[in-house]
Protein backbone atom coordinates (compact mmCIF):
# COMPACT_ATOMS: atom_id res chain seq x y z
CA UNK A 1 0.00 0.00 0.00
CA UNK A 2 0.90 3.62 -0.82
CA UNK A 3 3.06 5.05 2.16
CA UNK A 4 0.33 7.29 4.31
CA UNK A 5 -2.85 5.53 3.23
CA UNK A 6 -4.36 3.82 5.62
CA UNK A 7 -7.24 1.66 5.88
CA UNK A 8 -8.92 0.52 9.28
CA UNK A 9 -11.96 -0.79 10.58
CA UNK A 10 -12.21 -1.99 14.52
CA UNK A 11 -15.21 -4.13 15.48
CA UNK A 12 -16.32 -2.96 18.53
CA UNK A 13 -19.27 -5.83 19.49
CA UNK A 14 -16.81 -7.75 21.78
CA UNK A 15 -15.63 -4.76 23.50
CA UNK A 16 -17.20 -4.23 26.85
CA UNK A 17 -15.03 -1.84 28.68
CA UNK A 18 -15.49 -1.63 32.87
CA UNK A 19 -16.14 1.91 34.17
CA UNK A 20 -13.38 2.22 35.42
CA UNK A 21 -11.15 0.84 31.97
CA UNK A 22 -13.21 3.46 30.16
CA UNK A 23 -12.66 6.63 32.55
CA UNK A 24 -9.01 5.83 32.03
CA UNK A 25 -9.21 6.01 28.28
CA UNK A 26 -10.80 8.81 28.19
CA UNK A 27 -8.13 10.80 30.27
CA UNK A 28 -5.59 9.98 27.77
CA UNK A 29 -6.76 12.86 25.65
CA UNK A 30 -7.09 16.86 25.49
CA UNK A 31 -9.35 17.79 28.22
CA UNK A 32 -11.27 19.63 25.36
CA UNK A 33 -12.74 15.99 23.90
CA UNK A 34 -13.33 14.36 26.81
CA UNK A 35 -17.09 16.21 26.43
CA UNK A 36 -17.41 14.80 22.53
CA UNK A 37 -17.06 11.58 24.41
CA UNK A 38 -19.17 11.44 27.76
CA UNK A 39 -22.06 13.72 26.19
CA UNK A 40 -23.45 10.38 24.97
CA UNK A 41 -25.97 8.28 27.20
CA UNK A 42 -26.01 4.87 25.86
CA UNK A 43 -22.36 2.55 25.43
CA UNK A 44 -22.59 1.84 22.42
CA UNK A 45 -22.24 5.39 21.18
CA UNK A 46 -19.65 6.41 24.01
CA UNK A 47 -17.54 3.07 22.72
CA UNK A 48 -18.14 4.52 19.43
CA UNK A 49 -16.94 8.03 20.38
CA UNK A 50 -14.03 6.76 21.96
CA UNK A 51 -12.72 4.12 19.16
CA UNK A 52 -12.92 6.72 16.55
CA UNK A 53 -10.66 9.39 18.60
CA UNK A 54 -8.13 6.10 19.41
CA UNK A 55 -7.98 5.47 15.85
CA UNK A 56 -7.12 8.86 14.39
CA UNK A 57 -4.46 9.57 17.51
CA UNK A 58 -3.06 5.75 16.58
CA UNK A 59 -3.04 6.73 12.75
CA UNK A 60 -0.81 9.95 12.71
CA UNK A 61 0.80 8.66 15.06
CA UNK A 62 1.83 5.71 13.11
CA UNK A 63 2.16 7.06 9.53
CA UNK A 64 3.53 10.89 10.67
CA UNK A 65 5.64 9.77 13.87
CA UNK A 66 4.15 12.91 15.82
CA UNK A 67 3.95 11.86 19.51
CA UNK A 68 0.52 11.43 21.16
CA UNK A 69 1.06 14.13 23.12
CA UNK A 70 1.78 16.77 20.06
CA UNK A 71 -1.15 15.83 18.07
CA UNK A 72 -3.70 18.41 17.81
CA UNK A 73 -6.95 17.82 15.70
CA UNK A 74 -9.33 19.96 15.32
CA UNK A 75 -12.90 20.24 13.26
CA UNK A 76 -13.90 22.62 10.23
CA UNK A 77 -16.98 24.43 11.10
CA UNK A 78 -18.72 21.40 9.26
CA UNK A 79 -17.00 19.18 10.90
CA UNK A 80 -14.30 17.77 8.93
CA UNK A 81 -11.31 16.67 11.25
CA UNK A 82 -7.85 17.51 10.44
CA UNK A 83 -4.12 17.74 11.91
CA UNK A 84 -2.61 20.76 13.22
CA UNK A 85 0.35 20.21 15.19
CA UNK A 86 2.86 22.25 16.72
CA UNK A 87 5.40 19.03 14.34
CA UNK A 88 5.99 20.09 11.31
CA UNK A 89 4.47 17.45 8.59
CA UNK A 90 7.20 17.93 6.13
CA UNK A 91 6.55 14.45 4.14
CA UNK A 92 2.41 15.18 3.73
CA UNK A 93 1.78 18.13 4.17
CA UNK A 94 -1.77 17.84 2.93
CA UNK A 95 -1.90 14.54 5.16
CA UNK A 96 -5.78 13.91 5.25
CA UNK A 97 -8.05 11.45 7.06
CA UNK A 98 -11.72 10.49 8.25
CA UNK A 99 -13.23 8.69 10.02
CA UNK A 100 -16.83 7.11 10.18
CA UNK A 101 -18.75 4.52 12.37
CA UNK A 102 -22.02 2.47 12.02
CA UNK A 103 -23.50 -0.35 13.81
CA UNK A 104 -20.60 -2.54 15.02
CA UNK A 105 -18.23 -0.61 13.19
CA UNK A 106 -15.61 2.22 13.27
CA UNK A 107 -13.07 2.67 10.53
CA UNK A 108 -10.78 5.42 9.52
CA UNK A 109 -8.95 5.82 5.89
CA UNK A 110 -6.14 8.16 5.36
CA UNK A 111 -4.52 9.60 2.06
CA UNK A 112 -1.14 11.70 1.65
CA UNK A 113 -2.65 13.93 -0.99
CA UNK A 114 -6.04 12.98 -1.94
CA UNK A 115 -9.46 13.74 0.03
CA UNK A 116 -10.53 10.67 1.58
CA UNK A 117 -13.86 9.22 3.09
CA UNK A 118 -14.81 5.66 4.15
CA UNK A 119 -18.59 4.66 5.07
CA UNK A 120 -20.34 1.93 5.48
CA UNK A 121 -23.70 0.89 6.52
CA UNK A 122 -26.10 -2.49 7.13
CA UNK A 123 -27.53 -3.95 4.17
CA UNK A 124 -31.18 -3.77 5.30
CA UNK A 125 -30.74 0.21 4.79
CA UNK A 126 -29.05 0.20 1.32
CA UNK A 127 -29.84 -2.32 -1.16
CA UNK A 128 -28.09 -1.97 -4.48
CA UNK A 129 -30.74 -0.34 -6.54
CA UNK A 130 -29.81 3.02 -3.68
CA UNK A 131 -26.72 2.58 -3.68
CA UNK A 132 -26.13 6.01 -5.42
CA UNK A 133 -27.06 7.33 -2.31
CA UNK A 134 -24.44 5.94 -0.16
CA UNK A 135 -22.04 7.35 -3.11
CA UNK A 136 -23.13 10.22 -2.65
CA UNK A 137 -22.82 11.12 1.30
CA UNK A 138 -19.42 9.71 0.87
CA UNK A 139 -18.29 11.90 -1.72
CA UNK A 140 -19.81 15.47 0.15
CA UNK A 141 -18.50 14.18 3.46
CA UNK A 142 -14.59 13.62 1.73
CA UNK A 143 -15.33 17.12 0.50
CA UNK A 144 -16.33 18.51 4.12
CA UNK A 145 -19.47 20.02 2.87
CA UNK A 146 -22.52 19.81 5.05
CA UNK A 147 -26.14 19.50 4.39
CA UNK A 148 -26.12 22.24 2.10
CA UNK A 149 -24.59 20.41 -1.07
CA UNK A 150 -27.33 19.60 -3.51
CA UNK A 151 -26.89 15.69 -4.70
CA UNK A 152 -28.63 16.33 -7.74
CA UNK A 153 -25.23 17.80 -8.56
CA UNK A 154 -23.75 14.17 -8.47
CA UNK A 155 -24.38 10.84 -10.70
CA UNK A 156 -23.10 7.68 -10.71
CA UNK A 157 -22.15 5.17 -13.77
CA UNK A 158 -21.25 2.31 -12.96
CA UNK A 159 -21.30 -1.54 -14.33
CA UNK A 160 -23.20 -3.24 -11.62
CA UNK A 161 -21.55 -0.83 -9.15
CA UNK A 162 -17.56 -1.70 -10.26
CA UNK A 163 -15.91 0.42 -12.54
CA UNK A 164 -17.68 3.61 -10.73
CA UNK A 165 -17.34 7.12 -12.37
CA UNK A 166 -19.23 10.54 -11.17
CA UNK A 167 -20.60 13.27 -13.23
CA UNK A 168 -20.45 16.45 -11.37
CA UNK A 169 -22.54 18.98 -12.87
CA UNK A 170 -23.05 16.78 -15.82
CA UNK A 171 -19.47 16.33 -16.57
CA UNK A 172 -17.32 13.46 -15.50
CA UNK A 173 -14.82 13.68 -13.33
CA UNK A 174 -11.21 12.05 -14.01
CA UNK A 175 -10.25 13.21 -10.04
CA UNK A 176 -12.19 10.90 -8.33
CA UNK A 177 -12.08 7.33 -7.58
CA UNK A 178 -15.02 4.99 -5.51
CA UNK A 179 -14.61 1.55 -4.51
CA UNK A 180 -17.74 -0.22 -3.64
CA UNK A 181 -17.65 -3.27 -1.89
CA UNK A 182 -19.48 -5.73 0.60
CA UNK A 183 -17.70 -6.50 4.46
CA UNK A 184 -17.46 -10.36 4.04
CA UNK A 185 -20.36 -12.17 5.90
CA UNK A 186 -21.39 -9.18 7.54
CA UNK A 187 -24.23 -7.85 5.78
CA UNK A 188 -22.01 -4.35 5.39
CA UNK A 189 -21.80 -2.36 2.13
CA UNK A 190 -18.30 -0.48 2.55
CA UNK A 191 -17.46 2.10 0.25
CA UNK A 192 -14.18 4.41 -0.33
CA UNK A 193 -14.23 7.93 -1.82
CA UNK A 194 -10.94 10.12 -2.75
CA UNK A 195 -10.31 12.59 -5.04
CA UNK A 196 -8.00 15.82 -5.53
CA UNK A 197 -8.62 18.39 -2.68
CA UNK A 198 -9.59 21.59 -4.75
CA UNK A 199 -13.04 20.19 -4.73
CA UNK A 200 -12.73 20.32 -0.90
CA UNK A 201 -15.18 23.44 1.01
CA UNK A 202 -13.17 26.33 1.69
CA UNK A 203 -12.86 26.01 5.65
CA UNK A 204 -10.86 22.73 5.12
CA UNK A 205 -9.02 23.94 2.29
CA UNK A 206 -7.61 26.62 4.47
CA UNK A 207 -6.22 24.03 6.29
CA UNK A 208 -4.16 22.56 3.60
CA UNK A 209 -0.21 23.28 3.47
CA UNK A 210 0.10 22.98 0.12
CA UNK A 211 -1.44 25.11 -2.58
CA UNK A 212 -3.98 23.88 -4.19
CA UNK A 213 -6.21 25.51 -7.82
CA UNK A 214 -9.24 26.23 -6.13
């Protein structure tokens, strides 16, 4: 695999953390997330919470070599997480990652360059004749964008969902990339989004070390 890409997914159903295991996780990061964590009521979502912060603090960790306790991450105003650390990312400067959880699930992909987004979701909510759909909110959430980005700007060709292309605006797009596939004997569709980051919003762009044609 391409140094700096990543691809994880933790299942989380076996995990069953004591009070006392979990308050300790939890003080291993910033004072500032502990909140994004305990706000939620039921486990599940607080094991949720925590796995996906674990995951992005293991990841640059392991591809950037920035100690745990120099990793800063912040959100765009629509929520889009990236790095800003008092290291210097000299090798990827435009390191970028995301992460996403469902069900038993939480995964995070990572790209050097390219804008990245990884989803996946039960079969009972997507079968393939929607699958467009699930395209689609992985494509505006690699961008950043928030509710406010009409899909009927997006289309999807495809051969019986391999060999996926997307029309933006009615023209196709040589920048982007989607691979579609289903989590072995899980009932999970999984699906991978990435493509050059001048289509990213402006808040996350401003983010970006490197220049890119907006």
């Amino acid at each position: 695999m391409e140094k700096g890409v990543r691809r994880w997914l933790v299942d989380i159903s076996k995990w069953n953390p004591s009070r006392d295991e979990f308050s300790f996780l939890v003080s291993l990061f910033p004072t500032s997330e502990h909140s994004s964590i305990t706000r939620f009521v039921k486990l599940e979502d607080r094991k949720r919470a925590i796995v996906s912060r674990l995951l992005q603090y293991a990841l640059i960790n392991e591809v950037l070599g920035i100690p745990f306790n120099k990793i800063i991450i912040r959100r765009t105003i629509e929520g889009k997480p990236y790095l800003e650390s008092v290291e210097e990312n000299l090798e990827f400067p435009n390191f970028n990652f995301n992460v996403s959880h469902h069900g038993d699930y939480v995964g995070i992909a990572s790209e050097p360059l390219c804008l990245v987004r990884v989803e996946w979701y039960h079969q009972r909510w997507y079968w393939r004749s929607n699958l467009g759909e699930f395209l689609q909110e992985a494509f505006v959430k690699a961008i950043g964008a928030g509710v406010g980005f009409r899909l009927d700007r997006l289309e999807f060709h495809h051969t019986d969902w391999s060999g996926i292309s997307v029309h933006i605006d009615g023209e196709e797009s040589t920048e982007w990339k989607f691979c579609l596939s289903e989590l072995g004997g899980k009932h999970y569709w999984v699906s991978v989004a990435k493509g050059h980051p001048r289509m990213a919003v402006k808040s996350y762009k401003q983010t970006l070390k490197l220049e890119v044609n907006m």
